[in-house]
Protein backbone atom coordinates (compact mmCIF):
# COMPACT_ATOMS: atom_id res chain seq x y z
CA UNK A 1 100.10 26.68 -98.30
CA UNK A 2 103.80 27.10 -98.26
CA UNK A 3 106.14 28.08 -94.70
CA UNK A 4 106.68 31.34 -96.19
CA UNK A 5 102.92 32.41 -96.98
CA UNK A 6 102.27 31.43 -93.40
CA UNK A 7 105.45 33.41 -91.91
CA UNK A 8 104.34 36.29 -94.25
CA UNK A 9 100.75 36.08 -92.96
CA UNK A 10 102.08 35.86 -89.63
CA UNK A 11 104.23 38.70 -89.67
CA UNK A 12 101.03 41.11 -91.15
CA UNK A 13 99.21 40.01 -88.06
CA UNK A 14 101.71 41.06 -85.67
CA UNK A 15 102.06 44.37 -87.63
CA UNK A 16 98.75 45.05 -87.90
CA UNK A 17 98.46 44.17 -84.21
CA UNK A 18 101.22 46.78 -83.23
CA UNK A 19 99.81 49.40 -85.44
CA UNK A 20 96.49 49.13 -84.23
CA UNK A 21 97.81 49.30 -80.45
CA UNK A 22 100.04 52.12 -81.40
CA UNK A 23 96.68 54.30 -83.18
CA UNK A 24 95.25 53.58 -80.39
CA UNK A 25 97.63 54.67 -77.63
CA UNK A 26 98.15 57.52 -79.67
CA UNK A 27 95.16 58.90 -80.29
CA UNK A 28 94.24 58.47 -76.69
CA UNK A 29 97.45 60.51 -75.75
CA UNK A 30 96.39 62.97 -78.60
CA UNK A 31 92.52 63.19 -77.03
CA UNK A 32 93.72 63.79 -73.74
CA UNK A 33 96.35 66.53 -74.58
CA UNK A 34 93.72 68.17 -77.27
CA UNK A 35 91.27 68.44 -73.76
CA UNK A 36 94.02 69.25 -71.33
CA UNK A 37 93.05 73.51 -71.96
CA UNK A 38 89.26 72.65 -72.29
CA UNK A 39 89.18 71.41 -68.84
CA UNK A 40 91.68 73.88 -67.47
CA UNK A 41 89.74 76.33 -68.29
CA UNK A 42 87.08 75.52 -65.95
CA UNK A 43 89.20 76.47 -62.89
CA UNK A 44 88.71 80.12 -61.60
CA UNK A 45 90.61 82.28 -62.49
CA UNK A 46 93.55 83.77 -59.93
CA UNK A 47 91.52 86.95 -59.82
CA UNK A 48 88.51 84.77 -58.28
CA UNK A 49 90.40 82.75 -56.08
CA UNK A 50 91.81 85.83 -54.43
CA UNK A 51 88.65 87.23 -53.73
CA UNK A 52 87.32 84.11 -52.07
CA UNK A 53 89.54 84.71 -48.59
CA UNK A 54 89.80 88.33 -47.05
CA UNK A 55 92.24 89.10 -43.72
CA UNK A 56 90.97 91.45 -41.80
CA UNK A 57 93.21 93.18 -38.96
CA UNK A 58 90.66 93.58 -36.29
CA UNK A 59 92.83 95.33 -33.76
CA UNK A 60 91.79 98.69 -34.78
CA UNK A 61 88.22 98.37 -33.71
CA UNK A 62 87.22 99.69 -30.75
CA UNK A 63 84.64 97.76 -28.35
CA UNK A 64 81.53 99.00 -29.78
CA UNK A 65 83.10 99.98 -33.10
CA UNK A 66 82.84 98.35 -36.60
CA UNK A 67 84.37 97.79 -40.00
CA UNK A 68 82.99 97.26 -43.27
CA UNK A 69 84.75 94.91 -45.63
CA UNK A 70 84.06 93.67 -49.23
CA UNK A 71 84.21 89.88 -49.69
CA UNK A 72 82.99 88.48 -53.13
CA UNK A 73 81.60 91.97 -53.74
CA UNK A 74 79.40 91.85 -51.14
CA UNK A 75 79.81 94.43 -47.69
CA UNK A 76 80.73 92.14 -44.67
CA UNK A 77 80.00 93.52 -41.32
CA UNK A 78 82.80 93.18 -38.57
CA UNK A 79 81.04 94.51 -35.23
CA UNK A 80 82.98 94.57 -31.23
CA UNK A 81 80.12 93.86 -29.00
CA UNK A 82 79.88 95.25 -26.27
CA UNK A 83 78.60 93.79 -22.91
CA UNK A 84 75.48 95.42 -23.17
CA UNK A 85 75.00 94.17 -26.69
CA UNK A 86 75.99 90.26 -26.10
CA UNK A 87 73.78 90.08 -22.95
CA UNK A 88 70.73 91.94 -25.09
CA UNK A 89 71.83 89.21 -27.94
CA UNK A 90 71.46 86.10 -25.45
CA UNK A 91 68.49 87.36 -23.56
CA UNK A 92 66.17 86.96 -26.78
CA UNK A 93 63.70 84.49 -26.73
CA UNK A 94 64.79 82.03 -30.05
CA UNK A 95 60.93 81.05 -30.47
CA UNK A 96 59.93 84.94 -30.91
CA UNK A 97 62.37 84.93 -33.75
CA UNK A 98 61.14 84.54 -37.50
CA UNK A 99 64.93 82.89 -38.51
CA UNK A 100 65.22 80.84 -35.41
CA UNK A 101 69.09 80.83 -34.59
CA UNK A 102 70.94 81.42 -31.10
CA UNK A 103 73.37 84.08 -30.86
CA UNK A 104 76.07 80.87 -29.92
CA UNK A 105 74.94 80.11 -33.11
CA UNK A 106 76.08 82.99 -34.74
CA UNK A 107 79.21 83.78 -33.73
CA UNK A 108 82.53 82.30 -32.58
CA UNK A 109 83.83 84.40 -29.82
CA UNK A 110 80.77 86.03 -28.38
CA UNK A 111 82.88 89.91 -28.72
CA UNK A 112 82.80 89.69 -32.59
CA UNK A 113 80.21 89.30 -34.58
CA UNK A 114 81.00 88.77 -38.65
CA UNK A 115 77.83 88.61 -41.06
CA UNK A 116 77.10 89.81 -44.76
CA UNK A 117 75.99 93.49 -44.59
CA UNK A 118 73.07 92.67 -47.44
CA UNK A 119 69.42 92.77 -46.09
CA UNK A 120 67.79 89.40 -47.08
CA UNK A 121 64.68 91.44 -48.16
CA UNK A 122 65.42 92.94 -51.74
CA UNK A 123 69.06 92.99 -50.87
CA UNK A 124 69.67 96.57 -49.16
CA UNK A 125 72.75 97.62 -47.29
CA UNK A 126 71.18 98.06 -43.92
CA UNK A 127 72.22 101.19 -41.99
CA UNK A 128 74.04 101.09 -38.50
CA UNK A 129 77.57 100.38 -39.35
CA UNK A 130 78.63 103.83 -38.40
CA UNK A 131 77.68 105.27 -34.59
CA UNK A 132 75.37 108.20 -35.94
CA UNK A 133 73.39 105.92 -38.13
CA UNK A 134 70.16 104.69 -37.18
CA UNK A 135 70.22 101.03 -35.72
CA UNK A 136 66.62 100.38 -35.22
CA UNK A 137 64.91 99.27 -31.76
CA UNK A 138 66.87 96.56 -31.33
CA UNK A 139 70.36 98.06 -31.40
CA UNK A 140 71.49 95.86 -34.55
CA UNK A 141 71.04 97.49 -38.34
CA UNK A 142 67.81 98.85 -39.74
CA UNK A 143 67.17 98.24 -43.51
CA UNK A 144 65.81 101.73 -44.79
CA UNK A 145 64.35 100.95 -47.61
CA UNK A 146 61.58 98.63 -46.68
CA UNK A 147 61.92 98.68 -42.38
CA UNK A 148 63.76 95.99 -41.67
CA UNK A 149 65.45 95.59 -38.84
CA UNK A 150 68.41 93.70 -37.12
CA UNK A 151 69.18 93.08 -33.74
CA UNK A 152 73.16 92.66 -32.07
CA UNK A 153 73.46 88.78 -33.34
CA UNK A 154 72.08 90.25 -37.01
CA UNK A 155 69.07 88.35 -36.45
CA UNK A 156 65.62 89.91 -38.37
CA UNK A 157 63.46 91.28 -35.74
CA UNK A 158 61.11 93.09 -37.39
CA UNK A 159 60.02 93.91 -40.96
CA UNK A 160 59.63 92.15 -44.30
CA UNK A 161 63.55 90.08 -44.35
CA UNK A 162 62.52 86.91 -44.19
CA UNK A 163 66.31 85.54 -43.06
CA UNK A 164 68.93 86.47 -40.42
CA UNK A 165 71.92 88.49 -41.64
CA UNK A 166 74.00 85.66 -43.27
CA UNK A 167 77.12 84.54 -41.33
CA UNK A 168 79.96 84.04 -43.62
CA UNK A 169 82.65 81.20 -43.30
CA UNK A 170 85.56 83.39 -40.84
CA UNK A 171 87.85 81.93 -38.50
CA UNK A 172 90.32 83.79 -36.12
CA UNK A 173 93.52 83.47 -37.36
CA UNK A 174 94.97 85.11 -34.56
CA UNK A 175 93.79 87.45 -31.84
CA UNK A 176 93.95 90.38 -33.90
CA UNK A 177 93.26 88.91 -37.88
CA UNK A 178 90.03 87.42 -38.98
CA UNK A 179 89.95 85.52 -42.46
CA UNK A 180 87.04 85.17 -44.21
CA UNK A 181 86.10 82.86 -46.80
């Protein structure tokens, strides 16, 4: 074989070396831009992520008061306790309880109490929010539709609900904003 077969041979390599390299990189870059809005896509939307957090100005609630809020379309439950009410909440025996949980447990300063207003029987808003509505024996929420009832911590007392009043993520923010979520 002559010098300039080989060179010529040669020189095809490298090409065919560069071009393959270059598909390659390229079609890689190409993929990956191509799935760039598949996989965006699978974020939430901004609608969603401003549903996920709620402030709530607390201020306005009076010791014994409340205030219903809507957090990922669901009612949450924003309740002052009262003396009466944390020392009722404390004195319950946590073995008597069918969702065994502590009041500590529940809440974060032991004035406030923050829990999802759905019963955890068939789902029910449970009554008691306002002062003329009918709390039940233990002072808490009572769940029409079925009997259940709640006591000041949210914990099931009595009736069907087989679980406590959930108790959704919160933190104080301040001393007069709560934000949920």
């Amino acid at each position: 074989m002559s010098t300039d077969v080989k060179e010529k041979d040669s020189n095809n390599e490298s090409r065919r070396s560069f071009l393959q390299v270059f598909t390659a990189t390229f079609g890689v870059f190409g993929g990956a831009l191509a799935a760039w809005p598949l996989i965006n896509s699978l974020n939430p939307a901004q609608d969603t992520l401003a549903l996920s957090t709620v402030e709530v100005d607390i201020s306005d609630i009076s010791v014994g008061g409340s205030k219903t809020v809507m957090w990922r379309g669901k009612p949450v439950f924003i309740r002052h306790r009262t003396a009466d009410e944390i020392a009722a909440a404390k004195a319950v025996d946590v073995k008597s309880l069918t969702d065994k949980q502590t009041d500590e447990d529940r809440v974060k300063r032991p004035e406030w109490l923050v829990a999802v207003g759905v019963c955890t029987h068939l789902g029910c808003i449970p009554q008691g929010q306002k002062p003329m509505e009918n709390r039940g024996e233990y002072g808490g929420w009572f769940c029409s539709c079925h009997g259940s009832e709640y006591d000041t911590s949210g914990r099931i007392r009595k009736g069907p609900a087989p679980k406590n009043l959930a108790v959704p993520d919160y933190e104080f923010v301040n001393d007069t904003t709560i934000k949920i979520g």
